[in-house]
Protein backbone atom coordinates (compact mmCIF):
# COMPACT_ATOMS: atom_id res chain seq x y z
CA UNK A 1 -72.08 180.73 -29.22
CA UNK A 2 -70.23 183.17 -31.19
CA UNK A 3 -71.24 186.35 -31.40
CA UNK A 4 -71.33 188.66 -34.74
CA UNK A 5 -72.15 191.94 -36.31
CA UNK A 6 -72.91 193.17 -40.62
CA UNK A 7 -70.49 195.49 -42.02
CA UNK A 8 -73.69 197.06 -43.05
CA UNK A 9 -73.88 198.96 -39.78
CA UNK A 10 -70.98 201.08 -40.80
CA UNK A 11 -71.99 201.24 -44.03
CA UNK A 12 -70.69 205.03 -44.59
CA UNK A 13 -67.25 203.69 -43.90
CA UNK A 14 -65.14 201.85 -46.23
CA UNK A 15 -65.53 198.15 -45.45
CA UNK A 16 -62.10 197.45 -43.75
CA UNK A 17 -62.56 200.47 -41.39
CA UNK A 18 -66.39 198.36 -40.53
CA UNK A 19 -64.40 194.87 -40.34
CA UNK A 20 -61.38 197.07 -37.51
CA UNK A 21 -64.33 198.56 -35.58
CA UNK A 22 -66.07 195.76 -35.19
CA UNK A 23 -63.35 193.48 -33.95
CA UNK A 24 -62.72 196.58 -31.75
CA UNK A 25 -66.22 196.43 -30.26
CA UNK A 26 -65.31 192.65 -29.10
CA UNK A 27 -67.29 190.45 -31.68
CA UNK A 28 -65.94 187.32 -32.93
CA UNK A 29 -67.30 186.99 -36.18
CA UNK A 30 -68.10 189.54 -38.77
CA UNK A 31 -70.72 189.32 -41.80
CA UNK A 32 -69.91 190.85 -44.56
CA UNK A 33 -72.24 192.44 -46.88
CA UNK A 34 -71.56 191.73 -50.25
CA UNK A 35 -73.33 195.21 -51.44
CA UNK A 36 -71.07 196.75 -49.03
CA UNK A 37 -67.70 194.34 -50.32
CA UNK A 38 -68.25 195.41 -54.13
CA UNK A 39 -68.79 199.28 -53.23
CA UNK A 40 -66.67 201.14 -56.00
CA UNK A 41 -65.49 203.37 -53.38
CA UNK A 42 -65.99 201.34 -49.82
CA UNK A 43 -65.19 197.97 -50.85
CA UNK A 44 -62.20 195.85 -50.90
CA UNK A 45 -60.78 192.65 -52.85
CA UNK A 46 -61.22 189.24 -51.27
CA UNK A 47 -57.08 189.26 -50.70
CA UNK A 48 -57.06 192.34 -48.98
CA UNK A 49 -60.19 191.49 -46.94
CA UNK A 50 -58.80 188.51 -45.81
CA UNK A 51 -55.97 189.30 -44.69
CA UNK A 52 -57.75 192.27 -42.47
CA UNK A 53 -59.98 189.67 -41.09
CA UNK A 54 -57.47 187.20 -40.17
CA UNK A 55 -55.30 190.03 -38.66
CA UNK A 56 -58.30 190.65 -36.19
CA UNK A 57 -59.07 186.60 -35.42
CA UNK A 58 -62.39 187.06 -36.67
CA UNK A 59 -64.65 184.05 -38.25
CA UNK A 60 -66.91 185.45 -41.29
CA UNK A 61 -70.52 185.11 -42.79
CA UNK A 62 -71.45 185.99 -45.32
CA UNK A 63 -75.11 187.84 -46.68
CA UNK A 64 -75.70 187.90 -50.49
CA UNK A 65 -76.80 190.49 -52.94
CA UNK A 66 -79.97 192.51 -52.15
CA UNK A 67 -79.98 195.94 -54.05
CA UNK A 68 -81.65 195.90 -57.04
CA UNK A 69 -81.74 192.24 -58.00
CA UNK A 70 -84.34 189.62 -57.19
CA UNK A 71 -83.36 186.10 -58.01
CA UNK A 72 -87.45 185.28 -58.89
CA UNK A 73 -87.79 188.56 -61.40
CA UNK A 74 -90.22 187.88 -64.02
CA UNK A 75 -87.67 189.68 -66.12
CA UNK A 76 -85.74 187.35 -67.37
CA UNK A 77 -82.39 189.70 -67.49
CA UNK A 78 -82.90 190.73 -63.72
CA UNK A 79 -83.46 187.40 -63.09
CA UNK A 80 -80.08 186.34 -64.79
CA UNK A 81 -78.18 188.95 -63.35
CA UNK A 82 -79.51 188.57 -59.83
CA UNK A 83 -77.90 184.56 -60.13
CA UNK A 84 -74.91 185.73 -61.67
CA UNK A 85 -74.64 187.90 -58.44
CA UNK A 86 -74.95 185.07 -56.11
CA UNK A 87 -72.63 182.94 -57.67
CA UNK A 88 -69.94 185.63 -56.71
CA UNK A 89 -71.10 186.22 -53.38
CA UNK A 90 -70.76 182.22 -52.95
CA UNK A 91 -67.35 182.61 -54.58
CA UNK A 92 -66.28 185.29 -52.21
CA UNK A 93 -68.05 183.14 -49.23
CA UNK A 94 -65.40 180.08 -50.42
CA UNK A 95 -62.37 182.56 -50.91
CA UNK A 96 -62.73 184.05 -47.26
CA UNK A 97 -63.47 180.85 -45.72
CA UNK A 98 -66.83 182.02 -44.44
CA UNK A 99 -68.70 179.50 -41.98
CA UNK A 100 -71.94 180.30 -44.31
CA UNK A 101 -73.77 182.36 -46.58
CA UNK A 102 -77.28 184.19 -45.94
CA UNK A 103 -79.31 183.45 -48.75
CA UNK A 104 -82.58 185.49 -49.23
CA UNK A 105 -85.14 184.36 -51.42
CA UNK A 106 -86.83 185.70 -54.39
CA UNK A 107 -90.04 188.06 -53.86
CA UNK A 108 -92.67 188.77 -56.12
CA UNK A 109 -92.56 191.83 -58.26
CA UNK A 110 -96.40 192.31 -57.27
CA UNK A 111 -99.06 191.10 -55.46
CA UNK A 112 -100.95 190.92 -58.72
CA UNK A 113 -98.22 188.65 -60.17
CA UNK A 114 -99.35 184.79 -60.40
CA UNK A 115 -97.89 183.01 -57.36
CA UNK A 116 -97.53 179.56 -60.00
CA UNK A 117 -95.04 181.07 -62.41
CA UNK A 118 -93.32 183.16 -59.47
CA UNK A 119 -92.76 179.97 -57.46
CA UNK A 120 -91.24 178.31 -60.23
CA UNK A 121 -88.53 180.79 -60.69
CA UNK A 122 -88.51 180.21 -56.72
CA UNK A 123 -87.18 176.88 -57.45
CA UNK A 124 -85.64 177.06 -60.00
CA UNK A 125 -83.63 179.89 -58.74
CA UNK A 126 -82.74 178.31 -55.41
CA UNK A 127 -81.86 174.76 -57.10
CA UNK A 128 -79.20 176.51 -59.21
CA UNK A 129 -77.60 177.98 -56.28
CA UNK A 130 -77.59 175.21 -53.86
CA UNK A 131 -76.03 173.25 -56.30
CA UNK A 132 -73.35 175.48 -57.24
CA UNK A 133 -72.71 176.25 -53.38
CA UNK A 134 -72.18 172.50 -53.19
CA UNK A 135 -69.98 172.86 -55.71
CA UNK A 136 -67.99 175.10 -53.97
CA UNK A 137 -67.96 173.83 -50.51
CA UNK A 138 -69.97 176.91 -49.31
CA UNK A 139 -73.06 175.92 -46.73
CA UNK A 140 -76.24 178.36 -47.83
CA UNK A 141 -78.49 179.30 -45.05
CA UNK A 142 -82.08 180.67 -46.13
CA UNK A 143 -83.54 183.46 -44.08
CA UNK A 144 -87.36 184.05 -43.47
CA UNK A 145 -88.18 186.79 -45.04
CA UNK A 146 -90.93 190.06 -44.02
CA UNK A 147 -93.80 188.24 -42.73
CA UNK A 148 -96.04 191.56 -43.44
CA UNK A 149 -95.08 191.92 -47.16
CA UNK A 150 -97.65 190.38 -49.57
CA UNK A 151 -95.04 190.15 -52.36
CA UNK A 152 -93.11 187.77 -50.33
CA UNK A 153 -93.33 183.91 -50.35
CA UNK A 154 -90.72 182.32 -47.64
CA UNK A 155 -91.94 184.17 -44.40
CA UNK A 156 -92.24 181.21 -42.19
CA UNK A 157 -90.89 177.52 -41.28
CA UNK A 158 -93.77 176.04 -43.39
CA UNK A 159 -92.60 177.90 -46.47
CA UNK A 160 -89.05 176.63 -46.00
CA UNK A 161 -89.90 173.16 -45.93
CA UNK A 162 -92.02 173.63 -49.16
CA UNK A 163 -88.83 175.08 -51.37
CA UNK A 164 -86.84 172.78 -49.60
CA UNK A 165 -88.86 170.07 -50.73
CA UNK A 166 -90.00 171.25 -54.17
CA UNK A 167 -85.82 171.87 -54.73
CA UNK A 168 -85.72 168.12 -53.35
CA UNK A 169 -82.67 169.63 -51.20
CA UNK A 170 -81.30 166.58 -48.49
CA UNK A 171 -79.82 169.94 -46.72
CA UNK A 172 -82.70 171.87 -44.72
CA UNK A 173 -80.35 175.00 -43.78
CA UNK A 174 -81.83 178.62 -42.17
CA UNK A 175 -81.09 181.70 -40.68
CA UNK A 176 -83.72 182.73 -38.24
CA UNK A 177 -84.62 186.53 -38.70
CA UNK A 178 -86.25 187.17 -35.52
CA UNK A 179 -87.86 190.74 -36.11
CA UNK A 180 -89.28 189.58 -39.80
CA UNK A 181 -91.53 186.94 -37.99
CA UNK A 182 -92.65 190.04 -36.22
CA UNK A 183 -94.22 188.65 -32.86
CA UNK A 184 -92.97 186.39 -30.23
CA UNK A 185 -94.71 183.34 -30.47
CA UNK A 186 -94.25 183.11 -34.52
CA UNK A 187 -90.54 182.95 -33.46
CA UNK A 188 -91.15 180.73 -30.94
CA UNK A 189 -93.16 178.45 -32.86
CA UNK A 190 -90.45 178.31 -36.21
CA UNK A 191 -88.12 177.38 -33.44
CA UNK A 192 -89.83 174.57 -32.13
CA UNK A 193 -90.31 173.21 -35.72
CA UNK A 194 -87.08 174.31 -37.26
CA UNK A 195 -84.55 173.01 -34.75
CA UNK A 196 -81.19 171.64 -35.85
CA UNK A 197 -82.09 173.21 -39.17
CA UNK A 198 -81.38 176.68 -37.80
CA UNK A 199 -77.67 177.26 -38.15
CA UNK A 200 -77.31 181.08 -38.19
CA UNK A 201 -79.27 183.81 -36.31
CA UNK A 202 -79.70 187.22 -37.44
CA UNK A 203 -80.52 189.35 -34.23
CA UNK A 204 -82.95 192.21 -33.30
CA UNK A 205 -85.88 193.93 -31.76
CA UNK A 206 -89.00 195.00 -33.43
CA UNK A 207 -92.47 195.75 -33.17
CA UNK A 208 -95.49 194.96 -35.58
CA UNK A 209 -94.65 198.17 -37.57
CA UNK A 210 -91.01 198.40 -37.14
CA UNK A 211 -88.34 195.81 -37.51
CA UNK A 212 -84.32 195.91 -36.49
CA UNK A 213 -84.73 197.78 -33.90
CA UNK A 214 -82.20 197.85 -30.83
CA UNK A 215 -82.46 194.72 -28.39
CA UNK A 216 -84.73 195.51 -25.64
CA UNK A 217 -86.64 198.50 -27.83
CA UNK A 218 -89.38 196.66 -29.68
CA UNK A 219 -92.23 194.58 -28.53
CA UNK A 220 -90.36 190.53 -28.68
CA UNK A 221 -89.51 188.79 -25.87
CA UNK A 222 -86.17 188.23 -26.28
CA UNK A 223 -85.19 186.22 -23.21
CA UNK A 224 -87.96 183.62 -23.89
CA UNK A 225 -86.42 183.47 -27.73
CA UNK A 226 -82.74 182.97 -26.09
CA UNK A 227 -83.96 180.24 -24.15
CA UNK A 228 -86.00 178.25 -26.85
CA UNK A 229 -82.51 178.76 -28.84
CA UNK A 230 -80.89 177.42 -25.67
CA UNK A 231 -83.29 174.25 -25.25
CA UNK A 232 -82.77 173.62 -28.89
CA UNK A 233 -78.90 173.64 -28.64
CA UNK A 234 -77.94 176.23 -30.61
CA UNK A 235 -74.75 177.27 -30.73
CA UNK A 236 -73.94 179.04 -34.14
CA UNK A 237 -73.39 182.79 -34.57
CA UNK A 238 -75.80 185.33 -33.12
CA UNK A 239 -75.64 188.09 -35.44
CA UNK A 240 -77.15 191.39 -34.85
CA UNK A 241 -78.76 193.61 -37.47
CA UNK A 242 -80.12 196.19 -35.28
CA UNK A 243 -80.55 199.46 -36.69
CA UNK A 244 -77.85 201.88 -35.26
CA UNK A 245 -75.96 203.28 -38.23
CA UNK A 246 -72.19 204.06 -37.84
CA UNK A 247 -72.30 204.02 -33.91
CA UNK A 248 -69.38 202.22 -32.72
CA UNK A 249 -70.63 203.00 -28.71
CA UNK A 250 -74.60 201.78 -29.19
CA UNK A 251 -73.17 198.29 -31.64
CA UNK A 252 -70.63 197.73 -28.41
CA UNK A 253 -73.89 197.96 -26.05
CA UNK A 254 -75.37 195.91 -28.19
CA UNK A 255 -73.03 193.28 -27.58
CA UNK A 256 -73.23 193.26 -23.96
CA UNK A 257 -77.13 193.06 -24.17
CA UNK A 258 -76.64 190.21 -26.64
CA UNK A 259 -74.39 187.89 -24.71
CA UNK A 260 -76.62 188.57 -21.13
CA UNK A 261 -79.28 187.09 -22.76
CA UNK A 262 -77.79 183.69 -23.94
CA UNK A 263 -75.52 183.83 -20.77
């Protein structure tokens, strides 16, 4: 198993200076967050990113979009743009020679708004970017979203297999979000069901209330997660999105904590 980290924990710093520290900390693959890539004043060209990753031997993920855009907006324009987005996160995902891209899917704008129309931009949404991942050669993992959030409408395995199916997709691709399933045995149970489909993990503690917190400071059982991961086979990237904002010293703990558990 490889173990990774977002740029989005050193969010304040310009996105090379997040891609040194955490090749410093000892991780072997790094997501980058496209919000964090495109900064106007943090970011970096795909070139020059490149050729900081490859200086540090690290493999790359890569998370799409999320500020501001939702891929299922009932306005059309947001909608539009939000697509337009993800095409160039794929395209950056292809020109670093990521092993993936984190693909969330579209929430609704309300709880009032009718789940029929919203689940058609779902699909839609999702075909149009699977295909032109395809195109690419870029593999798109979709994440489980909050779990607690009434405006969302992929929270669980179940979900997945629906879009899956309604995008009649042969590929059946996730990233497991432990903290947005919220309690142990959910994760558990989208585990036992997802399987081989689960071919990127996204990392962290939490707590009915709180999510991404630091491993070992929420409520899941994390050892009994690492060994239904184990059972399962996985060996793809363990990411961690804990919460700990520009601390090179608590991400580095982190990564000790991370590799006892799948040791």
């Amino acid at each position: 198993m490889l173990f990774g980290a977002n740029t989005m924990t050193f969010y304040d710093r310009p996105i090379l200076e997040a891609i040194e520290v955490i090749a410093r900390c000892g991780f072997d693959c790094v997501e980058i967050w496209v919000d964090h890539a495109w900064d106007e004043q943090k970011g970096a060209k795909s070139e020059v990113m490149g050729a900081t990753i490859a200086q540090y031997g690290l493999e790359t993920t890569v998370h799409c979009p999320i500020m501001d855009i939702n891929i299922t907006s009932p306005n059309k324009g947001i909608r539009a743009e939000s697509l337009r987005q993800t095409f160039r996160a794929i395209d950056l995902a292809r020109d670093l020679e990521s092993r993936l891209i984190v693909m969330h899917p579209g929430h609704m704008f309300s709880s009032r708004e009718p789940f029929a129309i919203h689940w058609v931009y779902q699909v839609d949404s999702i075909q149009k970017i699977l295909s032109y991942a395809q195109e690419q050669g870029v593999m798109v993992a979709l994440e489980n979203m909050d779990s607690n959030k009434d405006t969302v409408s992929v929270k669980d395995w179940a979900d997945l297999q629906r879009l899956f199916a309604d995008c009649r997709s042969m590929e059946k691709l996730v990233t497991l979000d432990t903290t947005h399933l919220r309690e142990t045995e959910q994760v558990l149970s989208f585990i036992a069901q997802a399987r081989s489909n689960i071919v990127h993990l996204h990392l962290s503690d939490g707590t009915i209330n709180q999510m991404h917190l630091p491993l070992g400071e929420g409520n899941l059982n994390l050892s009994a997660i690492a060994q239904a991961l184990g059972k399962i086979g996985y060996t793809g990237v363990c990411s961690l999105e804990c919460f700990i904002p520009n601390d090179e010293y608590m991400l580095q703990q982190e990564l000790f904590k991370a590799r006892d558990l799948f040791k």
